[in-house]
Protein backbone atom coordinates (compact mmCIF):
# COMPACT_ATOMS: atom_id res chain seq x y z
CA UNK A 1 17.54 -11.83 12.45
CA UNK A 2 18.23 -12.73 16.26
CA UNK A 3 16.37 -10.53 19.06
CA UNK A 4 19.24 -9.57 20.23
CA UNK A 5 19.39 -6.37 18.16
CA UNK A 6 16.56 -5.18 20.96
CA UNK A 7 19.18 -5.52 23.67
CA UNK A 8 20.87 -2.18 24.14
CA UNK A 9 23.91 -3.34 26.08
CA UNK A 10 24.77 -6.66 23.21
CA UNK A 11 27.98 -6.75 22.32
CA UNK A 12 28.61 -9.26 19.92
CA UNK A 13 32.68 -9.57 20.02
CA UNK A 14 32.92 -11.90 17.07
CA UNK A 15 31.75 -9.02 14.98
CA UNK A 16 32.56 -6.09 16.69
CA UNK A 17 36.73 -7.44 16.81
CA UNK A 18 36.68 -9.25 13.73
CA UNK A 19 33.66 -8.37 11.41
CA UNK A 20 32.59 -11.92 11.71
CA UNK A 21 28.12 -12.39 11.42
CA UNK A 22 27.21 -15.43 12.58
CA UNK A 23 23.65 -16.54 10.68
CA UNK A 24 20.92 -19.10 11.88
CA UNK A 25 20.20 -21.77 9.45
CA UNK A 26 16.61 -22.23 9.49
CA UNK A 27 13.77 -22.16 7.68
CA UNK A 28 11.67 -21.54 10.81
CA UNK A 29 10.44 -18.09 12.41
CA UNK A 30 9.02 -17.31 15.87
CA UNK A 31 5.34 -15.47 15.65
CA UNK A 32 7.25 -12.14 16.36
CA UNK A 33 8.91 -12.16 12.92
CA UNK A 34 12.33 -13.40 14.41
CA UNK A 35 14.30 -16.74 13.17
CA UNK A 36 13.97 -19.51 15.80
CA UNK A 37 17.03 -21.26 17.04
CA UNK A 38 18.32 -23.72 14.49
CA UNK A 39 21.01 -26.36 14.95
CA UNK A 40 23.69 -24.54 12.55
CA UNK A 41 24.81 -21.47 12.01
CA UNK A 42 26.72 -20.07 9.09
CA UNK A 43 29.59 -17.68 9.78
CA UNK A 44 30.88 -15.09 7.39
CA UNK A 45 32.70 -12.14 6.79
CA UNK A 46 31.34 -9.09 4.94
CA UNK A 47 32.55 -6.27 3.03
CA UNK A 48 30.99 -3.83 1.23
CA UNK A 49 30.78 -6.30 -2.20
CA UNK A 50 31.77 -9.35 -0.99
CA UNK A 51 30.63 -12.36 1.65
CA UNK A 52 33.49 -14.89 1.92
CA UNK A 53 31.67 -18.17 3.52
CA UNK A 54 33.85 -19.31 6.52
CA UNK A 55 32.65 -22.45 8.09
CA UNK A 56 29.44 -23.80 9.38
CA UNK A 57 29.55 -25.36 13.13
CA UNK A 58 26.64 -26.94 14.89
CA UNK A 59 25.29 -24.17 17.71
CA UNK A 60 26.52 -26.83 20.32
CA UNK A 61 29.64 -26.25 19.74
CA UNK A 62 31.81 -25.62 22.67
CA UNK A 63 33.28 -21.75 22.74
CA UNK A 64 31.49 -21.40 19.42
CA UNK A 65 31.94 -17.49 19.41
CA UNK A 66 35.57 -17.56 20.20
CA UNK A 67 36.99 -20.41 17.98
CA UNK A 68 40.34 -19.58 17.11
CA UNK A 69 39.96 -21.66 13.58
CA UNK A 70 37.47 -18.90 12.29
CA UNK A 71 39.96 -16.73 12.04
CA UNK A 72 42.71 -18.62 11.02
CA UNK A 73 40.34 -19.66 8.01
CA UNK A 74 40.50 -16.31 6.62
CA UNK A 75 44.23 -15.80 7.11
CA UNK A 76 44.66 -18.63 5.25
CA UNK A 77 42.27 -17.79 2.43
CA UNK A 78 42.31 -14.04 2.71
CA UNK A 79 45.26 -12.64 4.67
CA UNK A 80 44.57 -9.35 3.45
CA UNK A 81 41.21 -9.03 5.89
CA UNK A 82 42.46 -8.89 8.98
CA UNK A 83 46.12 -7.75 8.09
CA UNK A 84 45.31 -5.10 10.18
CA UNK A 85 44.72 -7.21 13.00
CA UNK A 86 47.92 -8.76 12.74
CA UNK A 87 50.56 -8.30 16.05
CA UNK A 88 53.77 -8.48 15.27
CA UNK A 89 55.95 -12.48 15.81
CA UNK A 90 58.40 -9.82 18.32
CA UNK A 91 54.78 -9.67 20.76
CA UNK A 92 54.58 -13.11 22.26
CA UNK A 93 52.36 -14.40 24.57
CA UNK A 94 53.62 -16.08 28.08
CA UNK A 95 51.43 -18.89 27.63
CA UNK A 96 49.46 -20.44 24.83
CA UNK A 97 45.70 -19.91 25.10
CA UNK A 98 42.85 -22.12 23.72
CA UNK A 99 39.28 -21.14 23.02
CA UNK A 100 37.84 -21.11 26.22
CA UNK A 101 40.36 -18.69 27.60
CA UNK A 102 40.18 -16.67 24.02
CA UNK A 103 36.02 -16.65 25.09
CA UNK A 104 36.89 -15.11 28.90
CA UNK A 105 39.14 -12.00 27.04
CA UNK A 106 37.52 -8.71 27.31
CA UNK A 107 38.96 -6.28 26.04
CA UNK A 108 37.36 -2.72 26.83
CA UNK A 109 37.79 0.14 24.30
């Protein structure tokens, strides 16, 4: 479990937008109970009975929380997920964006 669960102002957007956990791969825990960093990290999506495995990337990755291919993993394998997510093909965006720009939106509800 990461620390961050003490912060009271975390917002984790990869979970709170898309219901995506992100998991430390390690066997290794800090003297405070909590997992140390590890090199990998798993990423999946949970519903009440079900955890459908999305992809492992090293924790070096570059915009690691706001890689578009996460989510295009489960449209591909489980549309039905995020169908509620979905915008419309009539909304278009002006320009294309890539992960780093996808990692500066901030959307306030």
């Amino acid at each position: 479990m990461s620390d961050s669960i003490l912060k009271t102002d975390f917002n984790d957007g990869l979970l709170y937008d898309w219901n995506i956990y992100h998991l430390h791969l390690t066997k290794q825990f800090r003297t405070d109970g909590f997992a140390k960093r590890s090199n990998y990290e798993l990423f999946v999506y949970l519903t009440e009975d079900t955890t459908y495995f999305i992809q492992v990337y090293s924790h070096n990755k570059k915009n690691l929380y706001s890689t578009e291919d996460m989510v295009r993993i489960i449209y591909d394998n489980w549309s039905h997920l995020i169908e509620k997510n979905r915008i419309t093909s009539a909304i278009r965006l002006s320009e294309e964006i890539d992960d780093e720009a996808y990692g500066k939106l901030n959307i306030i509800m």
